[in-house]
C-alpha atoms as a PDB file:
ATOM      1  CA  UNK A   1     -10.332 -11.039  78.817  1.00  0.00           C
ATOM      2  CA  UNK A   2     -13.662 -12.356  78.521  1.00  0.00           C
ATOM      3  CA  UNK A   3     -15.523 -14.517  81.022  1.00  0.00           C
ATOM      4  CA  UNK A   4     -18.344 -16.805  80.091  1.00  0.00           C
ATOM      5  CA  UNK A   5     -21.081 -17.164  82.589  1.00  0.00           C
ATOM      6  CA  UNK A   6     -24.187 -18.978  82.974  1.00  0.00           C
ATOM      7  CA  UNK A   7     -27.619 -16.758  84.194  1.00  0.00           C
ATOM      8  CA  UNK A   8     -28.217 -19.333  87.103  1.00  0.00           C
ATOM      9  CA  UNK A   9     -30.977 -16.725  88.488  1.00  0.00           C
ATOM     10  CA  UNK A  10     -33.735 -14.285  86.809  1.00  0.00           C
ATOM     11  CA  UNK A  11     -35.929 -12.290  88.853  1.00  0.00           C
ATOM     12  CA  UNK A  12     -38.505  -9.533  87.169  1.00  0.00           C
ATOM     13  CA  UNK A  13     -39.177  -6.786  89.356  1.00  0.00           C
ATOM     14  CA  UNK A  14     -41.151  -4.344  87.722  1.00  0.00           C
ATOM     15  CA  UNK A  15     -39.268  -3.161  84.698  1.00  0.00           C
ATOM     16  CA  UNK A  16     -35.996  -3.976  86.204  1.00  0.00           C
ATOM     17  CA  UNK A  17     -34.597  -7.465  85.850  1.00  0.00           C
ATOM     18  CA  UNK A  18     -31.846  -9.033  88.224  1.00  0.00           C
ATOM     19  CA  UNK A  19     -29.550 -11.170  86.658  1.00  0.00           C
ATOM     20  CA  UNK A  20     -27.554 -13.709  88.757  1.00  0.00           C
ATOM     21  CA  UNK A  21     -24.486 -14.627  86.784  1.00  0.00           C
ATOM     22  CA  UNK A  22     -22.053 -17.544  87.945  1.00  0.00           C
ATOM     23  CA  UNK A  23     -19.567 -19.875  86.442  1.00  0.00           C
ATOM     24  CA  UNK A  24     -21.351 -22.925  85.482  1.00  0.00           C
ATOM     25  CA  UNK A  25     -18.943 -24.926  87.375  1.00  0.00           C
ATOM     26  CA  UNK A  26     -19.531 -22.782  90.641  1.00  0.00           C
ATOM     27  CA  UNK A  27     -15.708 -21.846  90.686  1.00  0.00           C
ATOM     28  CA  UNK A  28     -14.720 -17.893  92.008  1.00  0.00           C
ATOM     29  CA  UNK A  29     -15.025 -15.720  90.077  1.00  0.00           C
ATOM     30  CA  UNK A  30     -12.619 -12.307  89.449  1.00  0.00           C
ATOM     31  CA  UNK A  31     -12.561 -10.347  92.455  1.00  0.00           C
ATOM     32  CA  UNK A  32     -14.166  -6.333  92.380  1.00  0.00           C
ATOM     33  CA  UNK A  33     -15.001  -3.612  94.752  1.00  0.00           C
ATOM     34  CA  UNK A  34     -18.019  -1.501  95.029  1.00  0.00           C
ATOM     35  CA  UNK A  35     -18.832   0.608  92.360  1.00  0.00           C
ATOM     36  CA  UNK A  36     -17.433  -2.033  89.676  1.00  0.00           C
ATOM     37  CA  UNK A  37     -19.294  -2.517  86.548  1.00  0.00           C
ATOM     38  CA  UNK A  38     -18.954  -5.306  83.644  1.00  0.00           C
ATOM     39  CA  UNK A  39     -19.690  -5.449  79.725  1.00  0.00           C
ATOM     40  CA  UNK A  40     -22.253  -7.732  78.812  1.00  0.00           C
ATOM     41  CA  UNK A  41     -21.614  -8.896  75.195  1.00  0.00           C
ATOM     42  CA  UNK A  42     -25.124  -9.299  74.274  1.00  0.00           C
ATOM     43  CA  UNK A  43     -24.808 -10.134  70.985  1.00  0.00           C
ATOM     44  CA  UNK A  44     -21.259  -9.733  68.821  1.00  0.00           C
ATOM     45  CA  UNK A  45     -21.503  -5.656  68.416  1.00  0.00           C
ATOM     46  CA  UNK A  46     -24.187  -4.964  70.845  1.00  0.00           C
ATOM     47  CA  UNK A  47     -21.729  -4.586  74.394  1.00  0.00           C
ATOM     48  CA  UNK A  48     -23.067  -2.407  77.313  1.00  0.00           C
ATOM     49  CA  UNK A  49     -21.584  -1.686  80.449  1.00  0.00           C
ATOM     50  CA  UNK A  50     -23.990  -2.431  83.557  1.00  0.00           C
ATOM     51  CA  UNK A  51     -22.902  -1.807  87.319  1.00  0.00           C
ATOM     52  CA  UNK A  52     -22.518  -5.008  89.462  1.00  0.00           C
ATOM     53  CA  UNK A  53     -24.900  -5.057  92.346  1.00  0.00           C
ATOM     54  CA  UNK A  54     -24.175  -7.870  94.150  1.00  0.00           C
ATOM     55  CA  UNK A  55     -21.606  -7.902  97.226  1.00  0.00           C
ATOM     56  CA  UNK A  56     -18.599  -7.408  96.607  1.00  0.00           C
ATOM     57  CA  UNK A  57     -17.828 -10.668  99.315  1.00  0.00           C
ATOM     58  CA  UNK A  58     -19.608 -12.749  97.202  1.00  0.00           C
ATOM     59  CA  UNK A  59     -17.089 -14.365  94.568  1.00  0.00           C
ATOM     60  CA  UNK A  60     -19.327 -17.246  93.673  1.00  0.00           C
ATOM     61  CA  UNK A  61     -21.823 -15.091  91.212  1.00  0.00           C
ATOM     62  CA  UNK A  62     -22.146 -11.016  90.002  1.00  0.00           C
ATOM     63  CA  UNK A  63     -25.809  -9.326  89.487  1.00  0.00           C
ATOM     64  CA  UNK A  64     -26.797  -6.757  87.003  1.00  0.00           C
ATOM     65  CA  UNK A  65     -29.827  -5.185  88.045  1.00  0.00           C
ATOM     66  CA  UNK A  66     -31.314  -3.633  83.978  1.00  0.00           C
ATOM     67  CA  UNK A  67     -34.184  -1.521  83.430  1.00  0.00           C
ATOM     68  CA  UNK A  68     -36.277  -2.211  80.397  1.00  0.00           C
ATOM     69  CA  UNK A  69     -35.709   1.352  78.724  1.00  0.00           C
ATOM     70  CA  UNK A  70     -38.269   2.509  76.100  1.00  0.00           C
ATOM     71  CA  UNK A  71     -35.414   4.801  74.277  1.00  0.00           C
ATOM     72  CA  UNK A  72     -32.979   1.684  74.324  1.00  0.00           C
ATOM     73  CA  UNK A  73     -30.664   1.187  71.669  1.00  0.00           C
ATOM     74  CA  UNK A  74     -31.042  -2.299  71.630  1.00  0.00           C
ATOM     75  CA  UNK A  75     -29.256  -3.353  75.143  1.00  0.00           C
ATOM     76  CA  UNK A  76     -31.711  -3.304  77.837  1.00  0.00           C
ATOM     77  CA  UNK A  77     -33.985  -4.899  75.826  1.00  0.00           C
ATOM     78  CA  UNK A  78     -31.504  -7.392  74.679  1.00  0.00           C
ATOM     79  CA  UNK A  79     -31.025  -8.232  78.036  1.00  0.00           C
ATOM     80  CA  UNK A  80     -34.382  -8.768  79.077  1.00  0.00           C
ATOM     81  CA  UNK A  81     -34.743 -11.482  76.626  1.00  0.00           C
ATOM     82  CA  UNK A  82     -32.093 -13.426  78.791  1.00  0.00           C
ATOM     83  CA  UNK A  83     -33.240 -16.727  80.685  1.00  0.00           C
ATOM     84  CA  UNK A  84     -31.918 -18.651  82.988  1.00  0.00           C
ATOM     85  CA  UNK A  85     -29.534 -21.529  81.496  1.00  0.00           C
ATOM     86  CA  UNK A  86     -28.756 -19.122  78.965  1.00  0.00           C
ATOM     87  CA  UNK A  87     -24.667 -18.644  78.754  1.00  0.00           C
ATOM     88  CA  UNK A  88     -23.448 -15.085  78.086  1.00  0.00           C
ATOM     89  CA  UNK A  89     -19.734 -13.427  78.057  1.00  0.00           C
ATOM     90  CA  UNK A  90     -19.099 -10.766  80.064  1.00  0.00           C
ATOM     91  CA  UNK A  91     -15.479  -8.894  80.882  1.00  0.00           C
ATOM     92  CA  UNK A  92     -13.779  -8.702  83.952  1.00  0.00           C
ATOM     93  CA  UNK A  93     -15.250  -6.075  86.272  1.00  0.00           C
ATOM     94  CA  UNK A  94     -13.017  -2.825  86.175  1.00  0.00           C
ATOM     95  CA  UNK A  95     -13.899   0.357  88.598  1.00  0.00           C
ATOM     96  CA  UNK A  96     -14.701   3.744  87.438  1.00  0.00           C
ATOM     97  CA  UNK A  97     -16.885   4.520  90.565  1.00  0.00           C
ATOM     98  CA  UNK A  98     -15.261   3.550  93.445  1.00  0.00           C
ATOM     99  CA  UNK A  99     -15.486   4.523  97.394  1.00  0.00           C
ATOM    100  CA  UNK A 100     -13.123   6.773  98.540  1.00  0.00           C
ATOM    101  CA  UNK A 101     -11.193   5.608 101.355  1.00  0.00           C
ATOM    102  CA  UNK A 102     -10.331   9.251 102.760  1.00  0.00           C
ATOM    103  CA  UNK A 103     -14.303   9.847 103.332  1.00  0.00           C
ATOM    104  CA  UNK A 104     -15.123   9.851 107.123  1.00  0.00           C
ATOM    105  CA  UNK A 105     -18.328   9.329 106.045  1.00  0.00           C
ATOM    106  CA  UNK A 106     -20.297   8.412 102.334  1.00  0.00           C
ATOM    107  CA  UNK A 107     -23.504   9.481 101.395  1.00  0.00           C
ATOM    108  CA  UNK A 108     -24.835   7.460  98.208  1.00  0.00           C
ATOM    109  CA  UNK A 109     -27.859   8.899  96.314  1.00  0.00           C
ATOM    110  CA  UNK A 110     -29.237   6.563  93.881  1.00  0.00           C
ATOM    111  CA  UNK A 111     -31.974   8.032  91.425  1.00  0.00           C
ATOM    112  CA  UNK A 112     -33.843   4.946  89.955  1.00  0.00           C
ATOM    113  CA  UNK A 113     -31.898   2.228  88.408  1.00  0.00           C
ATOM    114  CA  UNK A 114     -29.305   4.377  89.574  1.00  0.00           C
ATOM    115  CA  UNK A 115     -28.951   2.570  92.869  1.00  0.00           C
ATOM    116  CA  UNK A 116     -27.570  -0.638  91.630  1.00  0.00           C
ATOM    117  CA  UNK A 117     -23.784   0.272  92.447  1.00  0.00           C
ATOM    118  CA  UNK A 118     -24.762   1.803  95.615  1.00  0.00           C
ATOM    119  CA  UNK A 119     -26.330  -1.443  96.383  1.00  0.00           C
ATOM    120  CA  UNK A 120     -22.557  -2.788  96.290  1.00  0.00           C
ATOM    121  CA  UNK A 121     -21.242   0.004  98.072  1.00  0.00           C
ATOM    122  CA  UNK A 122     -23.526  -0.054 101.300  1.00  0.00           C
ATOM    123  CA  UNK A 123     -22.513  -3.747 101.693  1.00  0.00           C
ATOM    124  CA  UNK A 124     -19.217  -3.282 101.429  1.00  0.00           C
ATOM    125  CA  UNK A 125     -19.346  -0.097 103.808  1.00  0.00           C
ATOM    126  CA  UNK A 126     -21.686  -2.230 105.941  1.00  0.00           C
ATOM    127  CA  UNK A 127     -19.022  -5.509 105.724  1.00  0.00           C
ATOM    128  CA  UNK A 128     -15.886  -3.006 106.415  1.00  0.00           C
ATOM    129  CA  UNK A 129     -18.153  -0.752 109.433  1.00  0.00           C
ATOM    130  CA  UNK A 130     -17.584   2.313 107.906  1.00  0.00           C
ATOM    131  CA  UNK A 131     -20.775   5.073 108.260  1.00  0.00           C
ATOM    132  CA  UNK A 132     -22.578   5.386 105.669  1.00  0.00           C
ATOM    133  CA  UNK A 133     -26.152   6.337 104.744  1.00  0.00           C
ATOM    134  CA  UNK A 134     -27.846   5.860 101.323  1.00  0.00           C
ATOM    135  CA  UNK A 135     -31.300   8.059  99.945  1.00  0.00           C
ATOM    136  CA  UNK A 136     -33.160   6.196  96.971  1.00  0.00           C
ATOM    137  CA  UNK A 137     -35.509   8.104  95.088  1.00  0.00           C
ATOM    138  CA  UNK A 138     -38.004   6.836  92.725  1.00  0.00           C
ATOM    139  CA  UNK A 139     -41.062   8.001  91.159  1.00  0.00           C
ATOM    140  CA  UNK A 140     -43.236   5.372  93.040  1.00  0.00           C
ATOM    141  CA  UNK A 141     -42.859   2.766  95.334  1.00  0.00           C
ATOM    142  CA  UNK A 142     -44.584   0.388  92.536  1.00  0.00           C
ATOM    143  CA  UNK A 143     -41.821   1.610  90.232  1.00  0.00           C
ATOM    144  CA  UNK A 144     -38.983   0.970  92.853  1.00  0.00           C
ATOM    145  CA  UNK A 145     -37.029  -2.216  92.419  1.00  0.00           C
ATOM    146  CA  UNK A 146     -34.749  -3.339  95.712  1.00  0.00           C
ATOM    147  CA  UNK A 147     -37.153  -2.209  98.384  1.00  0.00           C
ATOM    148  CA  UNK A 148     -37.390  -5.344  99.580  1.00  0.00           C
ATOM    149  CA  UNK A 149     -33.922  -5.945  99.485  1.00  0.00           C
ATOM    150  CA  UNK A 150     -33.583  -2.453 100.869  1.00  0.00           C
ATOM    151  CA  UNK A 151     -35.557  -3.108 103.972  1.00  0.00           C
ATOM    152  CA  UNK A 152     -34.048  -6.801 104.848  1.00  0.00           C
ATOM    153  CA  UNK A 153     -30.675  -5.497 104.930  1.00  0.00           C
ATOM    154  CA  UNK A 154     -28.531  -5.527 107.855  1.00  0.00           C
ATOM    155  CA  UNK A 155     -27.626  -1.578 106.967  1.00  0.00           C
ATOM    156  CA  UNK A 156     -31.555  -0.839 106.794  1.00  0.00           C
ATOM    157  CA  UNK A 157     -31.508   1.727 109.353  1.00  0.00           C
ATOM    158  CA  UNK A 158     -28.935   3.497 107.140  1.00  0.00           C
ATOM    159  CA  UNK A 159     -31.236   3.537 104.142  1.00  0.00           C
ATOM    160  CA  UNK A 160     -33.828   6.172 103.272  1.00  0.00           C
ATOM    161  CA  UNK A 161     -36.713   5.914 100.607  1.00  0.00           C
ATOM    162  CA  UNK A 162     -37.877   8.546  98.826  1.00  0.00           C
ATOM    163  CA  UNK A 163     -41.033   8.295  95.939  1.00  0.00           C
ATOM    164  CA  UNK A 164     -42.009  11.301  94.119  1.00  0.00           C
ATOM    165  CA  UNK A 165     -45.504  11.065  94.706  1.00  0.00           C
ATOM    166  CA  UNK A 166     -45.101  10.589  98.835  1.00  0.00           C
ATOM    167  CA  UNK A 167     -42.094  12.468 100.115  1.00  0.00           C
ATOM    168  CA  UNK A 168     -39.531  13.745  97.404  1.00  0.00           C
ATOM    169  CA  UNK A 169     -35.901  14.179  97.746  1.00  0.00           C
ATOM    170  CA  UNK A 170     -34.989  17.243  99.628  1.00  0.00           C
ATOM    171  CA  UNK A 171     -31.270  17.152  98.132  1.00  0.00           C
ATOM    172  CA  UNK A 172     -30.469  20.742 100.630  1.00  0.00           C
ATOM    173  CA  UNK A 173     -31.381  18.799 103.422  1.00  0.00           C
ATOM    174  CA  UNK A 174     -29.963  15.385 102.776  1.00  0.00           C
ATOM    175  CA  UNK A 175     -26.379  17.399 101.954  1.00  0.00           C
ATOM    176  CA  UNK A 176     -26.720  19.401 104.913  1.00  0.00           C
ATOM    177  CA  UNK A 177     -27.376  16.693 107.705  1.00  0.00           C
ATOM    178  CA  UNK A 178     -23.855  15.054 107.438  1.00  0.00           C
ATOM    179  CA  UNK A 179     -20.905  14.551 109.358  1.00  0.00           C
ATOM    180  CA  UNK A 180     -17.748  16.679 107.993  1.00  0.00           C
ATOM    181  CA  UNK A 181     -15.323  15.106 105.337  1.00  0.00           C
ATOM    182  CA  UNK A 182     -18.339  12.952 103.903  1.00  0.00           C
ATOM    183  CA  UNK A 183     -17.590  12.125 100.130  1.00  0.00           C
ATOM    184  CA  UNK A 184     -21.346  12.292  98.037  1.00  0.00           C
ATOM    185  CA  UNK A 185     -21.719   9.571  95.468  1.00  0.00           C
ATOM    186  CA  UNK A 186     -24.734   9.300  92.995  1.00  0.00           C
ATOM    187  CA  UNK A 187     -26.068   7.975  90.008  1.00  0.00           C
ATOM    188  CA  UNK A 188     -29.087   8.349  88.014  1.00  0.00           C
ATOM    189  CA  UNK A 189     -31.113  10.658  85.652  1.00  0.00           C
ATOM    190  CA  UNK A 190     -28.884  13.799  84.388  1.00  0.00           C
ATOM    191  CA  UNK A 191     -31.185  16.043  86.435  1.00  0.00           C
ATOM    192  CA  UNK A 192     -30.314  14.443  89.751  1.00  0.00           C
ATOM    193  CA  UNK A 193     -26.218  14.491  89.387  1.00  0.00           C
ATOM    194  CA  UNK A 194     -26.382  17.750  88.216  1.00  0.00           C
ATOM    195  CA  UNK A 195     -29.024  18.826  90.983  1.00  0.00           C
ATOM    196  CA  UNK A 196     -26.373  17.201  93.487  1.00  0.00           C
ATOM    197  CA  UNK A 197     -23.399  18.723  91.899  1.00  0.00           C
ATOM    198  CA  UNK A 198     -24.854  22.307  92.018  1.00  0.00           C
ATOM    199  CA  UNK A 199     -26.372  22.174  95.759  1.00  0.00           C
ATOM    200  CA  UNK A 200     -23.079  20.100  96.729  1.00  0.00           C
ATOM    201  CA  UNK A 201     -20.827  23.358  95.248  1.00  0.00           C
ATOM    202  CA  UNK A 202     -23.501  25.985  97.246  1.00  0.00           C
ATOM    203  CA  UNK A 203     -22.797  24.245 100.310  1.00  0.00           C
ATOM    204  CA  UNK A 204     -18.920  24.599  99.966  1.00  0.00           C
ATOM    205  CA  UNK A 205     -17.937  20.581  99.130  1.00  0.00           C
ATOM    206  CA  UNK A 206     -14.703  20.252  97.626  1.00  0.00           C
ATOM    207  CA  UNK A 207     -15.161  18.980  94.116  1.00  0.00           C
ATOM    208  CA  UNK A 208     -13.077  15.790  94.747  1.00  0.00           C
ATOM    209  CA  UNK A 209     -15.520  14.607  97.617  1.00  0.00           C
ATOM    210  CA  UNK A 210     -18.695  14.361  94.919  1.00  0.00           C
ATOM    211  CA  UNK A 211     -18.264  11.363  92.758  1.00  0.00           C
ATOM    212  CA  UNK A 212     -21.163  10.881  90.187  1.00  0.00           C
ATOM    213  CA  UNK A 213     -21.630   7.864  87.717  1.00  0.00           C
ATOM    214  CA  UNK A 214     -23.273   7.986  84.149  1.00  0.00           C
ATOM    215  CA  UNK A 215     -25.751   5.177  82.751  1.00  0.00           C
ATOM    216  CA  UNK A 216     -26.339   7.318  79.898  1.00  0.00           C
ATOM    217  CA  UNK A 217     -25.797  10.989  77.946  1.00  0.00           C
ATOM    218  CA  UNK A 218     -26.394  12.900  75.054  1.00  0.00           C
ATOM    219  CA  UNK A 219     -23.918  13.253  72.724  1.00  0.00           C
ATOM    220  CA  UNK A 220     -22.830  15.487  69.793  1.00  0.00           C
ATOM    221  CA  UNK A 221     -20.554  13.426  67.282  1.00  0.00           C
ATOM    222  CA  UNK A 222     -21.173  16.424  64.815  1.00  0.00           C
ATOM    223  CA  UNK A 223     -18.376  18.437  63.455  1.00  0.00           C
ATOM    224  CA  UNK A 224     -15.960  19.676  60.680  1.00  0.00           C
ATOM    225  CA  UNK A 225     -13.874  16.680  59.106  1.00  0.00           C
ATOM    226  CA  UNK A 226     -10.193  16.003  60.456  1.00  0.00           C
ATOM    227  CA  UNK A 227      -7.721  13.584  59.794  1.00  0.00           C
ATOM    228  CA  UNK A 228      -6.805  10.934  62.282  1.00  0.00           C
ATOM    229  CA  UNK A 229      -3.900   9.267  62.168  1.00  0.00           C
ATOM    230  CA  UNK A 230      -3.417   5.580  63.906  1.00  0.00           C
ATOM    231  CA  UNK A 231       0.287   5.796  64.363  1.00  0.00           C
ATOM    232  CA  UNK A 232       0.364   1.849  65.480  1.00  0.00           C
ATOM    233  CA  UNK A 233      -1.419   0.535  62.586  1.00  0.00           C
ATOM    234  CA  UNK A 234       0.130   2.817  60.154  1.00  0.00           C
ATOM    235  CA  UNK A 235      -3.653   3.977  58.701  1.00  0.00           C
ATOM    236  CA  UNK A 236      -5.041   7.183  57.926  1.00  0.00           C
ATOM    237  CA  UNK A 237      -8.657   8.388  58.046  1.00  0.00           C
ATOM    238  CA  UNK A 238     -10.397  11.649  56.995  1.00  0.00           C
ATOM    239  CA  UNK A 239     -13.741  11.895  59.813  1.00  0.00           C
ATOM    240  CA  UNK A 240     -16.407  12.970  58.394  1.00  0.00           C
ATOM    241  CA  UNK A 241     -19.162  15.654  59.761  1.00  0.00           C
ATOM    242  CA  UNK A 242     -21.289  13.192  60.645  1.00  0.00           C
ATOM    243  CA  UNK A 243     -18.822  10.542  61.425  1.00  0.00           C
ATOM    244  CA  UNK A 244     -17.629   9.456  64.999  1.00  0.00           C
ATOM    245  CA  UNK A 245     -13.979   8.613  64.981  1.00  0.00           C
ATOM    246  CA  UNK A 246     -14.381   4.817  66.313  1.00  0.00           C
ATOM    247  CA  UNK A 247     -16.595   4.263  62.230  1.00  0.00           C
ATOM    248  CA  UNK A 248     -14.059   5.931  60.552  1.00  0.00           C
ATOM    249  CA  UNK A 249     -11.418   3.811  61.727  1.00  0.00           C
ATOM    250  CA  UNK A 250     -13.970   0.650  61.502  1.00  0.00           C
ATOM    251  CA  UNK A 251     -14.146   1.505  57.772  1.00  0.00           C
ATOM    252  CA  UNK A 252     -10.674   1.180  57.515  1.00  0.00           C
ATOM    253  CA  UNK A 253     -10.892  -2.346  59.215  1.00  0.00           C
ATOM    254  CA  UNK A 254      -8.971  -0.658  62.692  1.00  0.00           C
ATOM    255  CA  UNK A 255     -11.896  -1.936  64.681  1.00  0.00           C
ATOM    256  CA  UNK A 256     -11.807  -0.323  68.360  1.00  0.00           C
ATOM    257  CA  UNK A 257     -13.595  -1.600  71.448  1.00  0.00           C
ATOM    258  CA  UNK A 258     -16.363   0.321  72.261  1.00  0.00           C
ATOM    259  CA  UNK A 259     -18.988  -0.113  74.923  1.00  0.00           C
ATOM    260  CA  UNK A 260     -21.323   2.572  75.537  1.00  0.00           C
ATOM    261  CA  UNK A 261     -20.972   4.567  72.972  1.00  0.00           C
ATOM    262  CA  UNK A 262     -22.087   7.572  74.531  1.00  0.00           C
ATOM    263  CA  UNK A 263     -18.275   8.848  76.073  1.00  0.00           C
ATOM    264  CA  UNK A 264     -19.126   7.540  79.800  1.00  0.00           C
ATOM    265  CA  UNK A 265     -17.662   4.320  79.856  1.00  0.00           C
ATOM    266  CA  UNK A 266     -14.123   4.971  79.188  1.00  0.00           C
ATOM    267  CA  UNK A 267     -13.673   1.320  77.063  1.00  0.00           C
ATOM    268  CA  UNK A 268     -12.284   3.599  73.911  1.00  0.00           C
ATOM    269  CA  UNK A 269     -10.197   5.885  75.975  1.00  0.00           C
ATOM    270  CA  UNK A 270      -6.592   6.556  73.794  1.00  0.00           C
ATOM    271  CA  UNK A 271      -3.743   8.418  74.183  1.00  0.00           C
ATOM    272  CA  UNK A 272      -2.985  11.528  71.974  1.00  0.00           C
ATOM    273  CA  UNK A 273       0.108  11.889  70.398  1.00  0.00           C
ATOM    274  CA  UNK A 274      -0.276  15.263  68.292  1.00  0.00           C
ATOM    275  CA  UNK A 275      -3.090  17.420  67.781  1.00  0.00           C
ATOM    276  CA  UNK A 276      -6.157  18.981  69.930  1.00  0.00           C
ATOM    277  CA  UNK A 277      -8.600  17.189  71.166  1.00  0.00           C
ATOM    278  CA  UNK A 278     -12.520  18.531  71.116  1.00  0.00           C
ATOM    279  CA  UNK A 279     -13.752  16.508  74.262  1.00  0.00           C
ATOM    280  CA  UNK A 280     -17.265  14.868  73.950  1.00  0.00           C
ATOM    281  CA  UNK A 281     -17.373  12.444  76.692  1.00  0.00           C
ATOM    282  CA  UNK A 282     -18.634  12.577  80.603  1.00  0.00           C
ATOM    283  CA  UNK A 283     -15.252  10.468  81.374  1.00  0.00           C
ATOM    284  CA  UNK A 284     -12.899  12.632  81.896  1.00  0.00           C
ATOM    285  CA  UNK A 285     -12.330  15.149  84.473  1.00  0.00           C
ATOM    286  CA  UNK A 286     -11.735  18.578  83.202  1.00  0.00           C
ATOM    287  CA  UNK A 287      -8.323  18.604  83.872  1.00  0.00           C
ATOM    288  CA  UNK A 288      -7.557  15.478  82.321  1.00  0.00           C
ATOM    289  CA  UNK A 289      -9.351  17.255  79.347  1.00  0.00           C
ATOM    290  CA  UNK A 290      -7.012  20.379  79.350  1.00  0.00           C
ATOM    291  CA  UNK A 291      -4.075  18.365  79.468  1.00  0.00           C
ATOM    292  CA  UNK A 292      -5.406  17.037  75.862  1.00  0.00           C
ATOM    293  CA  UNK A 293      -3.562  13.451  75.509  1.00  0.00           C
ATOM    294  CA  UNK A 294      -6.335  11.653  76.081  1.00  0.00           C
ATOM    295  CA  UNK A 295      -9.446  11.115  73.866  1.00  0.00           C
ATOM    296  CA  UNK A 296     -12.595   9.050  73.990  1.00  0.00           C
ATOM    297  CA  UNK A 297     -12.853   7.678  70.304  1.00  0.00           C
ATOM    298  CA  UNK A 298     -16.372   6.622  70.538  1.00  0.00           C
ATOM    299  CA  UNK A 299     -18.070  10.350  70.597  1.00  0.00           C
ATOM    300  CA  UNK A 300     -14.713  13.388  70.464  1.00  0.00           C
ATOM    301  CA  UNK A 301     -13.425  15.046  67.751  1.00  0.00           C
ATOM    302  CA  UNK A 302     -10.655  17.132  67.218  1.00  0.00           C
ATOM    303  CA  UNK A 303     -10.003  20.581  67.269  1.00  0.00           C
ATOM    304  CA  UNK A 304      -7.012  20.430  65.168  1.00  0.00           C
ATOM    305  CA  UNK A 305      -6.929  19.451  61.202  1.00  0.00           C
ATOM    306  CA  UNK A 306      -5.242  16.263  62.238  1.00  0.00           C
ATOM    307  CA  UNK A 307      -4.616  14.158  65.121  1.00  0.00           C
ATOM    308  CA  UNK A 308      -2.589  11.489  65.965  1.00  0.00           C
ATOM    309  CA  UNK A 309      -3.645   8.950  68.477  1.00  0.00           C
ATOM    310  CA  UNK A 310      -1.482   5.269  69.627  1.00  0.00           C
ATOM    311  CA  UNK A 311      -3.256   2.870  68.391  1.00  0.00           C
END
């Protein structure tokens, strides 16, 4: 289901634009929870997933808070073309990120444009009164988008800035000073999750109380040639080396909805019928890997010589 919205608001700040999206007729819009993200169909094959910002309260209008991103494939920049007036579909928010309820406590580290769902999430914490604290980190204050918003906030007590060329992030310390069964959400730059996920697992978290969120990862389509078989459709596809399995089928006119195209966004997830699976993507969870009937089209392969998948 696609929604079409009008951009009723467009603020630069820095390199980041916010994008105030509402129905033009000011009627509610879908419901979503913190963490939520949308596709914006920028153009008719160029769709990227962006995290919604605004709170989630708020059912009159969403917000997209996009960097301008010198390696962009075409979306940021797409997107920073956008006026206001300008009408643009979007889908339905859906949640890949969301709070934990369990969590006595949620610490949300947001590494540059990272912070835009934990934006959502300390107002909904806030809104609901549960503790919370949030840690921003950016190279510079001039570089840092939301600090205003950041320091007008009823939860601005809660909120800690960090700038790499004042006071970096001290991740030991930040994991260290919190109350027990606090749940660790972040998002950002590769380095940072994985700088999280390594001091979270030498401080003794469980794995299940550090929930990270992708805008964006390398990936190795590369491989030796397999069939695939569409079992729905009834068509048959030989993947080449240097072929992901989402052209192959496109070739074949099976066209599959695809996103990010970089196995993070989980639009292109399908079920496995028959065959191994050679995982790709930063979706999954490992065990959802190991139990092999599931596959991200957009970036795996297969490990067998053929696989069948239901679509």
């Amino acid at each position: 289901m696609l929604l079409t919205l009008q951009i009723i608001r467009r603020e630069l700040q820095g390199d980041v634009v916010l994008l105030t999206l509402a129905h033009a007729d000011g009627i509610e819009l879908p419901q979503f929870s913190a963490g939520a993200h949308i596709d914006l169909h920028l153009t008719q094959d160029l769709v990227r997933p962006y995290s919604l910002c605004s709170s989630p309260k708020d059912r009159h209008h969403y917000q997209l808070g996009i960097l301008k991103d010198s390696k962009s494939q075409g979306g940021s920049l797409a997107a920073h073309t956008l006026r206001e007036g300008d009408e643009v579909q979007v889908s339905v928010p859906r949640n890949l990120f969301a709070l934990d309820s369990r969590g006595t406590h949620s610490l949300l580290i947001g590494g540059g444009i990272g912070v835009t769902p934990m934006l959502a999430m300390a107002a909904e914490l806030h809104a609901a009164g549960r503790s919370f604290s949030l840690h921003y980190s950016a190279r510079t204050r001039a570089q840092a988008a939301f600090i205003a918003q950041l320091q007008n906030a009823p939860y601005a007590d809660n909120v800690h800035l960090h700038f790499s060329d004042e006071q970096r992030l001290n991740l030991h310390s930040v994991l260290c000073d919190v109350p027990a069964n606090t749940h660790v959400y972040v998002c950002g730059p590769t380095r940072l999750m994985d700088a999280v996920n390594e001091q979270a697992n030498s401080l003794g978290y469980q794995p299940d109380h550090v929930h990270q969120e992708c805008f964006s990862a390398d990936v190795q389509i590369q491989g030796a040639a397999f069939e695939v078989v569409a079992a729905t459709s009834g068509i048959t596809v030989q993947v080449a080396e240097n072929q992901s399995i989402v052209e192959a089928l496109a070739l074949a006119g099976l066209k599959v909805c695809v996103s990010c195209k970089q196995g993070i966004c989980g639009s292109c997830l399908t079920n496995v019928l028959e065959g191994e699976p050679d995982h790709r993507d930063s979706y999954l969870t490992d065990d959802e890997k190991a139990d092999g009937d599931q596959i991200l089209l957009c970036c795996s392969r297969a490990k067998s010589a053929r696989l069948i998948i239901d679509l």
